[in-house]
Protein backbone atom coordinates (compact mmCIF):
# COMPACT_ATOMS: atom_id res chain seq x y z
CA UNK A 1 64.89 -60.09 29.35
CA UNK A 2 66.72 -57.55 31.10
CA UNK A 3 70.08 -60.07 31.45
CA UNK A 4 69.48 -61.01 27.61
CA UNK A 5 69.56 -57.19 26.91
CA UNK A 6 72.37 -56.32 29.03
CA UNK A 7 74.70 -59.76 27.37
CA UNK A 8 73.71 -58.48 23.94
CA UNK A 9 75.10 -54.56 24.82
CA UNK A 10 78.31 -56.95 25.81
CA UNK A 11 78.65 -58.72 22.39
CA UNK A 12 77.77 -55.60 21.14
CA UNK A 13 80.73 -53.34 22.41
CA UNK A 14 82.85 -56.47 21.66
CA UNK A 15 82.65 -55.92 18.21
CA UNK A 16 82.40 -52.43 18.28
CA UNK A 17 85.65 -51.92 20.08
CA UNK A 18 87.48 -54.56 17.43
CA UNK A 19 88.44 -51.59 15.31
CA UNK A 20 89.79 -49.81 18.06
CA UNK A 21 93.56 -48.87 17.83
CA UNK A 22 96.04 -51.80 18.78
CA UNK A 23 97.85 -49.45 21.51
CA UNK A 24 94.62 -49.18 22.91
CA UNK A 25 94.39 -52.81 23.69
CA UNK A 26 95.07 -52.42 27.37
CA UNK A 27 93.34 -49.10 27.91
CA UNK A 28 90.38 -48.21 26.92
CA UNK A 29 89.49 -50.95 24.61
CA UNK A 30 90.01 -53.21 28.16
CA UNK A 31 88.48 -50.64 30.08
CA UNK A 32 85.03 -50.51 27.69
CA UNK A 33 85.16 -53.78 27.63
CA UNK A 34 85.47 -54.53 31.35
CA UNK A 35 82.54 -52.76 32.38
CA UNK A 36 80.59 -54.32 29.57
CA UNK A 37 81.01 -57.56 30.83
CA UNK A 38 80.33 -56.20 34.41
CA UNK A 39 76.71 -55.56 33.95
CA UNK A 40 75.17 -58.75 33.05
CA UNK A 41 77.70 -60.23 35.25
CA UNK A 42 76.79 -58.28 38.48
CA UNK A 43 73.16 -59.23 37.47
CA UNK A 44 73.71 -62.40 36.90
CA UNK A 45 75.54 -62.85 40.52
CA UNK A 46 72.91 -61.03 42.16
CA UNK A 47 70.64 -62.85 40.81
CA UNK A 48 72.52 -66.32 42.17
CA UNK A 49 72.33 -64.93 46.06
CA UNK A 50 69.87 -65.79 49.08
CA UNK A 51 68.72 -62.43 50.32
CA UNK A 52 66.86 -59.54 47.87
CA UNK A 53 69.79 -57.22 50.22
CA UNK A 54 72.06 -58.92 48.21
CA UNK A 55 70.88 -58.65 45.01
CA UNK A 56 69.60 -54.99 45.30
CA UNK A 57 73.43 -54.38 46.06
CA UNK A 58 74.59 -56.43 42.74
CA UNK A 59 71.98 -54.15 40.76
CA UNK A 60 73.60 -51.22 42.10
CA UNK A 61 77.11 -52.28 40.89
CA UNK A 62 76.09 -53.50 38.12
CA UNK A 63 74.27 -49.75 37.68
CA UNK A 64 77.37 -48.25 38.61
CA UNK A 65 79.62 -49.93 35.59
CA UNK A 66 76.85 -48.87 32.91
CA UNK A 67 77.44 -45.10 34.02
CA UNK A 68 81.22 -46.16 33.76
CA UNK A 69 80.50 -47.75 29.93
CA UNK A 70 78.38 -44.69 29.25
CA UNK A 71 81.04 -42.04 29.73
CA UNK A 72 83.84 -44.32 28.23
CA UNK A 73 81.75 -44.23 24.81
CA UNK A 74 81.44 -40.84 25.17
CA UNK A 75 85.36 -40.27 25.08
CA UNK A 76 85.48 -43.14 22.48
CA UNK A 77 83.58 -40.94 20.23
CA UNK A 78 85.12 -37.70 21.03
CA UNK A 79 88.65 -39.18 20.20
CA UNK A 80 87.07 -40.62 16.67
CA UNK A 81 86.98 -44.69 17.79
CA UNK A 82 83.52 -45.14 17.17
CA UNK A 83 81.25 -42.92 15.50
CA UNK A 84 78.25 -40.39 16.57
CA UNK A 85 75.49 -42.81 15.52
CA UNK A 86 77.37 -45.71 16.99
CA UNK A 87 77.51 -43.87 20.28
CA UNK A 88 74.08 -42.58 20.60
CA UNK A 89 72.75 -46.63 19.52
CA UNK A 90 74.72 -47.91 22.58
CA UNK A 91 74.07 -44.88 24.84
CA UNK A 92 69.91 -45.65 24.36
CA UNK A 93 70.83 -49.52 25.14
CA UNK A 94 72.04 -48.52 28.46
CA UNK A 95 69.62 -46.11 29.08
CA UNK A 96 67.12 -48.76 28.67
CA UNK A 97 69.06 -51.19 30.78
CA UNK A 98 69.78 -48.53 33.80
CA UNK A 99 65.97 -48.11 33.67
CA UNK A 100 65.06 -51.96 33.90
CA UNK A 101 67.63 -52.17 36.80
CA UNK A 102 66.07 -48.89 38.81
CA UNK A 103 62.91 -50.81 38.28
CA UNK A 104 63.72 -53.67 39.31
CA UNK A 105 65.76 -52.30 42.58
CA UNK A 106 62.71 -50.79 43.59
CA UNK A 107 60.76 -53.68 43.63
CA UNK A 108 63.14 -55.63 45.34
CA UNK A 109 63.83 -52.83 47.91
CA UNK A 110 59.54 -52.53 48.09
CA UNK A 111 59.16 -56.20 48.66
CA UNK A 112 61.61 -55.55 51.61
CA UNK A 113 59.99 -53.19 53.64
């Protein structure tokens, strides 16, 4: 579930960022985009490794690019891209996918010790 959630915010900010402005292409359209696509992906390689290490250190990445998407919305909406309500939907998808990810770090990091 937490991968399916995490592909869907991808799709998601795909079409969100289609209306974007052209000249944006290789900014922040690329740069919301990017770290989209890095948090199912980081998961999903995490998920493919031999140790729990390893994949507590992918979960941690892949934590670090939903911050990254999080604040990138946030300047997406203040410079009229996507609107309020847009934002705030996509800002409680990652806050429910940075909580699945703590939760599952600290099981992996329990199951360590």
């Amino acid at each position: 579930m937490f991968g399916k959630k995490s592909v869907d915010l991808a799709v998601k900010i795909y079409e969100a960022t289609k209306s974007f402005p052209r000249e944006e292409l290789y900014g922040l359209t690329s740069q919301i985009r990017r770290s989209a696509v890095s948090i199912p992906s980081n998961i999903a390689e995490g998920a493919g490794r031999n140790s729990k290490k390893d994949f507590n250190n992918f979960l941690g990445i892949s934590n670090g690019s939903s911050c990254e998407l999080d604040t990138q919305l946030i300047i997406a909406q203040r410079i009229n891209f996507i609107n309020q309500s847009l934002q705030e939907s996509l800002q409680q998808e990652i806050n429910e996918i940075q909580k699945m990810n703590w939760s599952l770090k600290r099981s992996l990091k329990l199951s360590q010790d």
